[in-house]
Protein backbone atom coordinates (compact mmCIF):
# COMPACT_ATOMS: atom_id res chain seq x y z
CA UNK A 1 57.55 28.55 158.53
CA UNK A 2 57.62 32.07 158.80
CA UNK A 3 55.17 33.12 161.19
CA UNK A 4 56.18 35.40 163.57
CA UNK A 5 53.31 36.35 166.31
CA UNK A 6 53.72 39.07 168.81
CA UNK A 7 52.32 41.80 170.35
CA UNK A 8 53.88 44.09 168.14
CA UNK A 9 53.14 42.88 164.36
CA UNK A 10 50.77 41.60 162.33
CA UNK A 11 46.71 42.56 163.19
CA UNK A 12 47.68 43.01 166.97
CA UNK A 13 50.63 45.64 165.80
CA UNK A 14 50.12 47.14 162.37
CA UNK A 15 46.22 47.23 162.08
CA UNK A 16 45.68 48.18 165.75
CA UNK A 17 48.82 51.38 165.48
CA UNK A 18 47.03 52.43 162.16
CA UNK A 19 43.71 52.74 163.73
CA UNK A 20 44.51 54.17 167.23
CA UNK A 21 45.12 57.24 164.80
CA UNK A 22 42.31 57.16 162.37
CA UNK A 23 39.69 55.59 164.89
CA UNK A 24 39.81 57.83 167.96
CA UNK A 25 40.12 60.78 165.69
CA UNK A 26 37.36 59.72 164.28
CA UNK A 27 35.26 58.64 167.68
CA UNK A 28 35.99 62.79 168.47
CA UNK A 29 35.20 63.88 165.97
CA UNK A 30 31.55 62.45 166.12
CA UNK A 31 31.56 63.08 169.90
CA UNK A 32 32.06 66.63 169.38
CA UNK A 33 31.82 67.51 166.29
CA UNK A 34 29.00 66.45 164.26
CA UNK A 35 27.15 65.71 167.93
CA UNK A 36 27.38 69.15 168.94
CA UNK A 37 26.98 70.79 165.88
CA UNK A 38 23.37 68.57 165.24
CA UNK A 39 22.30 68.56 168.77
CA UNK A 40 21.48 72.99 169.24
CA UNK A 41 19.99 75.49 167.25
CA UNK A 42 21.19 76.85 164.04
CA UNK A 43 21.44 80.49 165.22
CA UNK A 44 23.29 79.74 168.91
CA UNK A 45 25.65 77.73 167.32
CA UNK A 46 28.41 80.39 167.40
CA UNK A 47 31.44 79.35 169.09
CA UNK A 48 32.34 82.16 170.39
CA UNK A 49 29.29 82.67 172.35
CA UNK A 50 30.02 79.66 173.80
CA UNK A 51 33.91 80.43 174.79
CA UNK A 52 32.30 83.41 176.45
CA UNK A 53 29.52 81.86 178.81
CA UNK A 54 32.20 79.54 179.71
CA UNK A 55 34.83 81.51 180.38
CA UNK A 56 33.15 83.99 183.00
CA UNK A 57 31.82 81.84 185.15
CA UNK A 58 28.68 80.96 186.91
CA UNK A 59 27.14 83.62 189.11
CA UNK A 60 23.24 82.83 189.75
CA UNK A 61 22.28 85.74 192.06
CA UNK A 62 23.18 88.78 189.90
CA UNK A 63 21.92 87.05 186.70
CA UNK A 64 18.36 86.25 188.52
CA UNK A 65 18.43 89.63 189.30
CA UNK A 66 19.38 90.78 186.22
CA UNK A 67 16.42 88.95 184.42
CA UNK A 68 14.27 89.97 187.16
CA UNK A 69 15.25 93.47 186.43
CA UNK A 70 14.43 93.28 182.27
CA UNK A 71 11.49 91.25 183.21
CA UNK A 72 9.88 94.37 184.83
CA UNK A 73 11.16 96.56 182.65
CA UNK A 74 9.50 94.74 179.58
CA UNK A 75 5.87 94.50 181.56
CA UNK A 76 2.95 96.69 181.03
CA UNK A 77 2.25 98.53 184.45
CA UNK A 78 -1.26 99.83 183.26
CA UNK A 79 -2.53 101.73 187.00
CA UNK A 80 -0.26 103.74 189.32
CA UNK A 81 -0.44 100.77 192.01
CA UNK A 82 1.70 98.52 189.43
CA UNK A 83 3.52 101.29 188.47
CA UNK A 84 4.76 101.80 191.99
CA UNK A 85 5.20 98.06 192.95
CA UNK A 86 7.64 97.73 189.74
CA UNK A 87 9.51 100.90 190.87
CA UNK A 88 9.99 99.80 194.49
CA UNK A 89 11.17 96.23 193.56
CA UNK A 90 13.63 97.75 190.82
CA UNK A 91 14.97 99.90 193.67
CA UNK A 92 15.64 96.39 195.74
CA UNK A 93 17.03 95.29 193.14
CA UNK A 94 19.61 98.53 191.91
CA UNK A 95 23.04 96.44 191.43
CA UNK A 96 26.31 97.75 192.60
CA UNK A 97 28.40 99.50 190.24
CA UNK A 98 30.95 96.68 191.37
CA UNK A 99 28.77 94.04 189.77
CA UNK A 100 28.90 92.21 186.60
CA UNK A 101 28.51 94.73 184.03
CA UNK A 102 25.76 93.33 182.10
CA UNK A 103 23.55 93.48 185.70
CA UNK A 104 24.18 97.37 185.42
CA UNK A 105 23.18 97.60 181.92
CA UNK A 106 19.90 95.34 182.12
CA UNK A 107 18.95 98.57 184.94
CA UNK A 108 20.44 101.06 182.28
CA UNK A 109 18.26 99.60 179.57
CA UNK A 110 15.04 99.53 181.90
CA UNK A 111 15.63 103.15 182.49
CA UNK A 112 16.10 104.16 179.00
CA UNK A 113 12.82 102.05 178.17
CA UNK A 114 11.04 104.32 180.92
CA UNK A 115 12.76 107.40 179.09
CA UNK A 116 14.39 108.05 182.70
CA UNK A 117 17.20 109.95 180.57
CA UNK A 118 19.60 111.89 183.52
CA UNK A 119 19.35 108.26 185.31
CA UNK A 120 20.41 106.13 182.54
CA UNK A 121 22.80 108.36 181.84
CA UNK A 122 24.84 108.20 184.76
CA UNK A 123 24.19 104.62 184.93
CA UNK A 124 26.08 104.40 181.52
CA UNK A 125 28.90 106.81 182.23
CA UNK A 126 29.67 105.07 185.43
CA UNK A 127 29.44 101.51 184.17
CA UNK A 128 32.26 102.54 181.34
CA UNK A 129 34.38 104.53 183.71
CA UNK A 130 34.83 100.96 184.95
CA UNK A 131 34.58 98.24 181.69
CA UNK A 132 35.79 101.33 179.03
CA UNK A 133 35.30 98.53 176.02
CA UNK A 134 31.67 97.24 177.11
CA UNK A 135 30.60 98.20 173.89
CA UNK A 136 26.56 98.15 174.51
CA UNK A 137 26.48 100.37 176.97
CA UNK A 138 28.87 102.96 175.25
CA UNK A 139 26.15 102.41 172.03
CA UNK A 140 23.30 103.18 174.83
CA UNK A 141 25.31 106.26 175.79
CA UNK A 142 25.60 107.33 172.48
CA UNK A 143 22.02 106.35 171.69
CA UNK A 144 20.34 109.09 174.63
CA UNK A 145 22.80 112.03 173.45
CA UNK A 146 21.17 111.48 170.06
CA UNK A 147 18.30 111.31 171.67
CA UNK A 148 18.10 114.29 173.41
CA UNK A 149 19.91 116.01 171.10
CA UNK A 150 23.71 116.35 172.32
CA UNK A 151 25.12 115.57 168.63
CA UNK A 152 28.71 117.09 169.70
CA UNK A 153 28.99 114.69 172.66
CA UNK A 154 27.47 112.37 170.89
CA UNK A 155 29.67 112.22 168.30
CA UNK A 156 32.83 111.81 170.66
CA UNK A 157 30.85 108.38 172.20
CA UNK A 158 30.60 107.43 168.49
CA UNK A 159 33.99 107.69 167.93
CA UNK A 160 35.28 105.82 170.82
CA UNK A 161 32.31 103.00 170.29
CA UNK A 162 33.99 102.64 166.19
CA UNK A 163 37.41 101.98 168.06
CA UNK A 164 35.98 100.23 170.44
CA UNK A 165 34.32 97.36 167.96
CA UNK A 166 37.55 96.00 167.53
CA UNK A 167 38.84 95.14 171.10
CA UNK A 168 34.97 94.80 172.97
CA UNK A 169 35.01 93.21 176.77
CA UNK A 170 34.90 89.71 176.63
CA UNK A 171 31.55 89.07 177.81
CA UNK A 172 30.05 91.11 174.66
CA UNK A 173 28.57 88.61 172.04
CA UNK A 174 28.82 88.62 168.30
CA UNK A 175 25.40 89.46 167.83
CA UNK A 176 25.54 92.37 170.00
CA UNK A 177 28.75 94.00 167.92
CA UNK A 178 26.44 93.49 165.12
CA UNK A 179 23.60 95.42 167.02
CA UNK A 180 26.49 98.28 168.08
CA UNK A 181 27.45 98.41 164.48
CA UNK A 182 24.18 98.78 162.76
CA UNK A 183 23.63 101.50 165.47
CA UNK A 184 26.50 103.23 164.46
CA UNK A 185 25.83 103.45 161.01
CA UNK A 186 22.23 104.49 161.62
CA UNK A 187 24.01 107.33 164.08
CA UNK A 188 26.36 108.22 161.14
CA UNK A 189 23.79 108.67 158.27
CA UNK A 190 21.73 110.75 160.78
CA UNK A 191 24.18 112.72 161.26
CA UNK A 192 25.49 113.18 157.68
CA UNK A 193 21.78 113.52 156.12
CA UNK A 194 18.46 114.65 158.10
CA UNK A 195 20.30 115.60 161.37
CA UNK A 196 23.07 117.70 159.71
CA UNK A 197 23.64 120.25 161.96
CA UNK A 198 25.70 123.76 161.38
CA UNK A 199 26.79 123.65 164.99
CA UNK A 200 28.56 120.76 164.26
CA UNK A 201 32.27 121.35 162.50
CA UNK A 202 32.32 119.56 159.46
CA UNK A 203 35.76 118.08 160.63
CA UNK A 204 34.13 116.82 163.82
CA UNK A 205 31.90 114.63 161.71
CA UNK A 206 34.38 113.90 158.71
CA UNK A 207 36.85 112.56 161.55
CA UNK A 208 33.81 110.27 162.63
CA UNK A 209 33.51 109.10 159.50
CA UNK A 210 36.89 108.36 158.58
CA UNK A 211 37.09 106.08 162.04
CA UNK A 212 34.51 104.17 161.08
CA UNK A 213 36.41 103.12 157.62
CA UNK A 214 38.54 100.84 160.60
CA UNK A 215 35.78 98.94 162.03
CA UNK A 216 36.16 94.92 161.43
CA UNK A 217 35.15 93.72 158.20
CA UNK A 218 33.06 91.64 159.63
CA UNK A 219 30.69 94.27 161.22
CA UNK A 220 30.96 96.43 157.99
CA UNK A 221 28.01 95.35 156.40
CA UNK A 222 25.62 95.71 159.26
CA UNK A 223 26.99 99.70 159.52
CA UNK A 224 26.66 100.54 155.84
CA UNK A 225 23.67 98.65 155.48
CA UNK A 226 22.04 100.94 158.57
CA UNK A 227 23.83 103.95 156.97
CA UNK A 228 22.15 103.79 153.30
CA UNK A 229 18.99 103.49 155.28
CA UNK A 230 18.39 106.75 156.43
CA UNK A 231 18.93 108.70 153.68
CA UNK A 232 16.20 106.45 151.82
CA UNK A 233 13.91 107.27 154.89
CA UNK A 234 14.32 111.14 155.14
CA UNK A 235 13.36 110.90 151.46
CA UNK A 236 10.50 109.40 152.10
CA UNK A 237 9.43 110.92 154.70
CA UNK A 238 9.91 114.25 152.97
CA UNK A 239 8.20 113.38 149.66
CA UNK A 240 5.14 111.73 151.16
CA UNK A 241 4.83 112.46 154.67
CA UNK A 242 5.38 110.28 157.98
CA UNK A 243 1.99 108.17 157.33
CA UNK A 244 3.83 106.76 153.97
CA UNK A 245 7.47 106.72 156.01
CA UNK A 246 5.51 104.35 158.59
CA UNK A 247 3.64 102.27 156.10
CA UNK A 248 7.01 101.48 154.45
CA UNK A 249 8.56 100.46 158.01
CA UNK A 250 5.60 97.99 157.91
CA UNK A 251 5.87 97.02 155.00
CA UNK A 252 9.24 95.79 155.47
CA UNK A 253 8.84 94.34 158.74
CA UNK A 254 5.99 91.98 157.02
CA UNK A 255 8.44 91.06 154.72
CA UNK A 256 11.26 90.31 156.91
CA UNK A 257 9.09 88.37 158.93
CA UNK A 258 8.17 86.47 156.45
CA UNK A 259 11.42 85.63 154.95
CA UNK A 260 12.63 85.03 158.33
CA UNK A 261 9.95 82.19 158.94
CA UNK A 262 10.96 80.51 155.36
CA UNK A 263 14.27 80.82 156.57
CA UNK A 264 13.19 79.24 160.19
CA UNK A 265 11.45 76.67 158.02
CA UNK A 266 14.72 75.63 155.80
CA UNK A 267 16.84 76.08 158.73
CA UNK A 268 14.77 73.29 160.49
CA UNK A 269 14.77 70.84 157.70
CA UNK A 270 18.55 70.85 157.33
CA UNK A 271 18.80 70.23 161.24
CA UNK A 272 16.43 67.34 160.87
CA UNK A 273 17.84 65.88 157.51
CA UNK A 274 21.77 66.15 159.20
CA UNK A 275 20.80 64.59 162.41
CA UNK A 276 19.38 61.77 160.12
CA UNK A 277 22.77 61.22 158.23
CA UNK A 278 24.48 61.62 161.67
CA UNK A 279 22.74 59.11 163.44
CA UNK A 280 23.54 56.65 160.45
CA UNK A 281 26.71 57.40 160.29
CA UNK A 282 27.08 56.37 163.87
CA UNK A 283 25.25 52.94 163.28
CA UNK A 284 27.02 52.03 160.64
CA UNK A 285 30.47 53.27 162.45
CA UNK A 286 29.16 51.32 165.71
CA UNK A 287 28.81 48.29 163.39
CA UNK A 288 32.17 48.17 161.61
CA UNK A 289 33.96 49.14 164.82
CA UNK A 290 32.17 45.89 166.38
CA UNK A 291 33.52 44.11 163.32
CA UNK A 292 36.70 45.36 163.81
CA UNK A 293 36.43 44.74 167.62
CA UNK A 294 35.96 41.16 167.11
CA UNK A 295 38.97 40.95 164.64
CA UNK A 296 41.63 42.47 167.06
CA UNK A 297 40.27 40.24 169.77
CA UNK A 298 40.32 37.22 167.48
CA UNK A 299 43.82 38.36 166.33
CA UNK A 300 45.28 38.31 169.42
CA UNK A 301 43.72 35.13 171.00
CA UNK A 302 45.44 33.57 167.68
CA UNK A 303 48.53 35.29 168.52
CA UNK A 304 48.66 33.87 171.99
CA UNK A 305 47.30 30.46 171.05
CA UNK A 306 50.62 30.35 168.32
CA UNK A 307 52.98 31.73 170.72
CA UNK A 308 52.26 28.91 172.97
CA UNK A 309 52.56 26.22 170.26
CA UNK A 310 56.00 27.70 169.33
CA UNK A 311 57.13 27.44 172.31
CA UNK A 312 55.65 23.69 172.88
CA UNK A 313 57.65 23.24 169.20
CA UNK A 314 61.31 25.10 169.91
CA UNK A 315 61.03 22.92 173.12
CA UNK A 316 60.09 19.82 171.15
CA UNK A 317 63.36 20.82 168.17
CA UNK A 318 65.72 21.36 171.33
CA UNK A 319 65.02 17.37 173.19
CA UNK A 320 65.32 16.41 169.68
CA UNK A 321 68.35 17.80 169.25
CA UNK A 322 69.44 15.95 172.65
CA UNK A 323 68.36 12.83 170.81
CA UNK A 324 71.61 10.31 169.99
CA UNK A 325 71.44 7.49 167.78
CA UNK A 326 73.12 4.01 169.51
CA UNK A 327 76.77 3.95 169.27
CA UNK A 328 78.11 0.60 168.13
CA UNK A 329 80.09 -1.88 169.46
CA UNK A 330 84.08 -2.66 168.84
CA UNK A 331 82.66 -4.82 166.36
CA UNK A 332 80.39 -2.50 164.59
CA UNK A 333 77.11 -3.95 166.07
CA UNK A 334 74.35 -1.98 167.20
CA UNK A 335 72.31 -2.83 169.98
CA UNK A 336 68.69 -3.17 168.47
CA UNK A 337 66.74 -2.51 171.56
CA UNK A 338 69.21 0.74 171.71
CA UNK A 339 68.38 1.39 167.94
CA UNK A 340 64.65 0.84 168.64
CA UNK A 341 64.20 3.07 171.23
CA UNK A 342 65.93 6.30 169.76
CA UNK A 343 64.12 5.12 166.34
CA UNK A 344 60.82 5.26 168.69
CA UNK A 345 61.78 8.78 169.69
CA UNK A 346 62.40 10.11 166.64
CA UNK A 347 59.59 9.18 165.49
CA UNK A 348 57.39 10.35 167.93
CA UNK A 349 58.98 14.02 167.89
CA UNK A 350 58.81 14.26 164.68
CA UNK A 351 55.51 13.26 164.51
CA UNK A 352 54.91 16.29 167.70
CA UNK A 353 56.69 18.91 165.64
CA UNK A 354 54.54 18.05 162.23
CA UNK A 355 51.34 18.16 164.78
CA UNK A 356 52.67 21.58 166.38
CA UNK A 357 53.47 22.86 162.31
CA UNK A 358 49.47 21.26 161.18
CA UNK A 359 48.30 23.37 164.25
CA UNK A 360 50.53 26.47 163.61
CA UNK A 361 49.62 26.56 160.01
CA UNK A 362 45.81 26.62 161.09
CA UNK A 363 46.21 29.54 163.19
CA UNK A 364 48.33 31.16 160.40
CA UNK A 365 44.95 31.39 158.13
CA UNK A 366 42.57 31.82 160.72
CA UNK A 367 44.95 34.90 161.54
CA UNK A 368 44.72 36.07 157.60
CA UNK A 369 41.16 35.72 157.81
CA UNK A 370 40.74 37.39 161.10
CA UNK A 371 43.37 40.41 159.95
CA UNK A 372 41.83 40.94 156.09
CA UNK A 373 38.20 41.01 158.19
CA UNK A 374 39.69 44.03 160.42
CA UNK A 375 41.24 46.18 157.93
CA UNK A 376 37.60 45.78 155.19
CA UNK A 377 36.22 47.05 158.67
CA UNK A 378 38.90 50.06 159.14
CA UNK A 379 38.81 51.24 155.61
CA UNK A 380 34.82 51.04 156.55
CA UNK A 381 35.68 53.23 159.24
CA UNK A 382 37.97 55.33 157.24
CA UNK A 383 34.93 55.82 154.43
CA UNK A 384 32.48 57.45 157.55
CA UNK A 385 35.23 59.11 158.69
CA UNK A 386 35.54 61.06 155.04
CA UNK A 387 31.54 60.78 155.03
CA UNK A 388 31.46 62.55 157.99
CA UNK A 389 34.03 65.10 157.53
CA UNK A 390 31.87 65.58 153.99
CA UNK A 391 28.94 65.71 156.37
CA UNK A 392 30.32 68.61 158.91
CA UNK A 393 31.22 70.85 156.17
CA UNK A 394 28.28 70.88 154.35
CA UNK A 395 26.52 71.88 157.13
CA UNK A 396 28.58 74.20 158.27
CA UNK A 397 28.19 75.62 154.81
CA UNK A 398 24.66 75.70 155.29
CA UNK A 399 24.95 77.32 158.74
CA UNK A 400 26.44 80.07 157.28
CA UNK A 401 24.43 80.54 154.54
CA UNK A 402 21.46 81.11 156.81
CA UNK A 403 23.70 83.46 159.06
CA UNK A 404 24.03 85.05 156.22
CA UNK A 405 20.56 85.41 155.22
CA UNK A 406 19.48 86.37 158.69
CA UNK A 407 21.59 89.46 158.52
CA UNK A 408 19.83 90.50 155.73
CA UNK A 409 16.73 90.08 156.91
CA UNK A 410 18.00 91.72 159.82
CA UNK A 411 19.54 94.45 157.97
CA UNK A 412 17.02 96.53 155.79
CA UNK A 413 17.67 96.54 152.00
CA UNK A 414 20.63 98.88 150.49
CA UNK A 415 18.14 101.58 147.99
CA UNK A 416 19.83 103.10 145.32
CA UNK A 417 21.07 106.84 145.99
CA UNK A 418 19.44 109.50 144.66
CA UNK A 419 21.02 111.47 142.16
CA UNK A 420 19.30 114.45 143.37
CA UNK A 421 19.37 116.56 146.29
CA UNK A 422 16.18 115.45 148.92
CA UNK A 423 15.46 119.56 149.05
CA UNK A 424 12.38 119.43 152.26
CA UNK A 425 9.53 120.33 151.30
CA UNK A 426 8.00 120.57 154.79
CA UNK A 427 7.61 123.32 157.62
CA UNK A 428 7.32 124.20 160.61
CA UNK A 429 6.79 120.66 163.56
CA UNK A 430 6.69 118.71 160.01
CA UNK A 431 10.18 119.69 159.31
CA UNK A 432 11.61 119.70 162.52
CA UNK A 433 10.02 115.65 163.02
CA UNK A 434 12.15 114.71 159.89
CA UNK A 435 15.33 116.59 161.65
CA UNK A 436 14.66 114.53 164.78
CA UNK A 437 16.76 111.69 165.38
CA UNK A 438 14.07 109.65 167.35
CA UNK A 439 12.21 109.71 164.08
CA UNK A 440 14.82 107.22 162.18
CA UNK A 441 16.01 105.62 165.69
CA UNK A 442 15.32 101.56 165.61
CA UNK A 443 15.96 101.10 169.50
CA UNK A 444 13.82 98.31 171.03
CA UNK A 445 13.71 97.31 174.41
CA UNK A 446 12.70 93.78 174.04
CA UNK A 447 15.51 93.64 170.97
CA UNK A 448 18.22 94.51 173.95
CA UNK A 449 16.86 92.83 176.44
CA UNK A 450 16.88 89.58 174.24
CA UNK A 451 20.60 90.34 173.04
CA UNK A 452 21.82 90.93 176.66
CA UNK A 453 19.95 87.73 178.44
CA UNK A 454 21.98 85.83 175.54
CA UNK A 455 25.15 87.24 176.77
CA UNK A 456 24.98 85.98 180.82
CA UNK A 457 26.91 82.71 181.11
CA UNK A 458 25.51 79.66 181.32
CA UNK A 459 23.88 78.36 184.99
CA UNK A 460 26.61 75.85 186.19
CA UNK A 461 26.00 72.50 186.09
């Protein structure tokens, strides 16, 4: 009878090897895949955010001061008394220039919020004499010069910041390259359109330009985007006036915000409608890997059960074997109590061994039945495992077709070029407003303040 039982073959070998592969594969994958992936928000679900706030650490005292610090500087201070109670507890809580470099630039952003120019400046300059590729600051830097009208030093920041987009400090999120980048094209179409300046060599600003062709493709779209902006808004705001330039601004931030609520709305519904099919999935894995459970356990209590029987039979075969029939006489005669005993014997182990086979052969199909239940349960397995996998990557198509979305929501809309020449049609503080760079500038404190919280590593747990 061929029916070899071991360890090693059969349900307890074959079907449990098979599955150690395809099962805890599986069992991860669910664990920290689909899990993970259902379990936060939509928009944070970026990985590399995540490598970041795990990779620099826990520090609680300079990132409760740091939020302390953009928590002031995002309050109204309406008298002189609050005024003077914010200043005196920013002052206690000035970081070091040795400190995490996001704690210097939340007190770098506060002070460019408070227009406190010659301060934030050296705040800036200092913080990337030490972390060069901490790219918001070097926008922020770029940002005042603008500002305050510095367009040839400004331009050198620019240049270094379009490098710089490539190879940022590792504690600078995706989001805020995006930020830098959009920035930088705003800075660029400035520049090039309503802040053309003669004192600026042409070559100076072509040689900007051309840099910027290098930035990653995947920031390219927030630059351009920003870049075909402005020229649409100094044509506005020369053909109708900085009432209709304004109304347009609000008009467009209606609009965004609505989209971006329809998009909060979808976003939302796929989160609920995958956690659904997730948690399914994980019942009906939970059952068929209880199925399967039961099978390998049944297997190999059948396994053990015949291995002791075929040892009770080889023992039975070799005392049979010892077994010797009556040997007769000189005459030929055979003693019959002799011949009745071994006869007796014989009988008896044969009738063991046909028990032992009876027994054997019992197991044999309880052990088909048990094995054929196991592997219905591991292709089971095998289906959620390809449901699952089907699962993950819609979602993850999903995921980024809302990341996608958001960016142009983000983004304003591309307008179509004008073939001809905006030629101003405004004088005197009219003109000079639609030649100022703070006119077209999108910074917002609450914006960078919500961008750099974002950034500080997670509290350790």
């Amino acid at each position: 009878m061929v029916f070899m039982l071991d360890d090693h073959d059969g349900c307890t070998g074959s079907l449990f090897r098979i599955f150690l592969m395809r099962y805890s594969w599986l069992k991860i994958y669910l664990a920290f895949g689909l899990i993970c992936v259902c379990s936060t928000e939509i928009n944070a679900q970026d990985a590399a955010k995540s490598a970041i706030k795990s990779a620099v650490g826990d520090n609680s005292d300079w990132i409760a001061s740091a939020k302390r610090i953009l928590e002031i500087g995002g309050e109204e201070q309406d008298t002189k008394e609050l005024k003077a109670k914010a200043n005196k507890e920013l002052v206690t809580l000035k970081p070091s220039m040795e400190s995490d470099p996001r704690a210097v630039f939340a007190y770098t952003l506060v002070a460019m919020a408070g227009k406190k120019w010659d301060f934030a400046q050296e705040f800036s300059t200092e913080l990337l004499n030490r972390h060069k590729n901490y790219v918001p600051a070097r926008a922020a830097k770029a940002r005042m010069l603008l500002i305050l009208d510095k367009k040839l030093l400004a331009i050198n920041e620019l240049e270094i910041l379009a490098k710089g987009l490539g190879s940022p400090a590792s504690v600078v999120t995706p989001e805020q390259l995006e930020s830098a980048a959009g920035f930088l094209g705003l800075a660029v179409g400035y520049l090039d359109g309503p802040g053309k300046d003669a004192a600026v060599k042409a070559t100076s600003l072509k040689d900007l330009i051309s840099t910027t062709d290098k930035i990653p493709q995947a920031l390219q779209e927030s630059f351009s985007t920003a870049r075909a902006a402005i020229e649409e808004e100094y044509r506005m705001f020369v053909e109708n006036g900085e009432e209709m330039l304004e109304k347009l601004r609000e008009d467009e931030r209606q609009a965004s915000e609505r989209k971006q609520a329809e998009l909060d709305a979808k976003k939302e519904k796929t989160k609920e409608e995958t956690e659904a099919a997730k948690k399914k999935l994980e019942s009906n894995f939970g059952q068929a890997k209880s199925t399967w459970d039961n099978a390998w356990a049944k297997c190999k209590t059948l396994s053990q059960n015949a291995n002791v029987l075929q040892m009770q039979k080889n023992q039975l075969i070799a005392s049979q074997s010892l077994l010797r029939p009556p040997v007769p006489d000189a005459k030929g005669n055979v003693d019959p109590i002799a011949q009745n005993r071994y006869q007796n014997d014989k009988r008896q182990s044969d009738n063991a061994i046909t028990n032992l086979d009876f027994q054997l052969n019992q197991l044999s199909s309880q052990y088909d039945v048990a094995n054929r239940n196991g592997m219905i349960a591991e292709n089971q397995m095998n289906t959620i495992r390809l449901q699952a996998e089907k699962l993950g990557m819609t979602f993850a198509m999903q995921t980024e077709s809302f990341t996608k979305a958001e960016k142009m929501i983000r983004g304003k809309d591309k307008k179509e070029q004008s073939s001809k020449k905006t030629e101003p049609k405004l004088s005197g503080a009219q003109l000079r407003k639609a030649k100022a760079f703070t006119t077209y500038d999108d910074f917002n404190f609450h914006k960078e303040q919500n961008l750099l919280i974002d950034s500080f590593p997670a509290p350790a747990q």
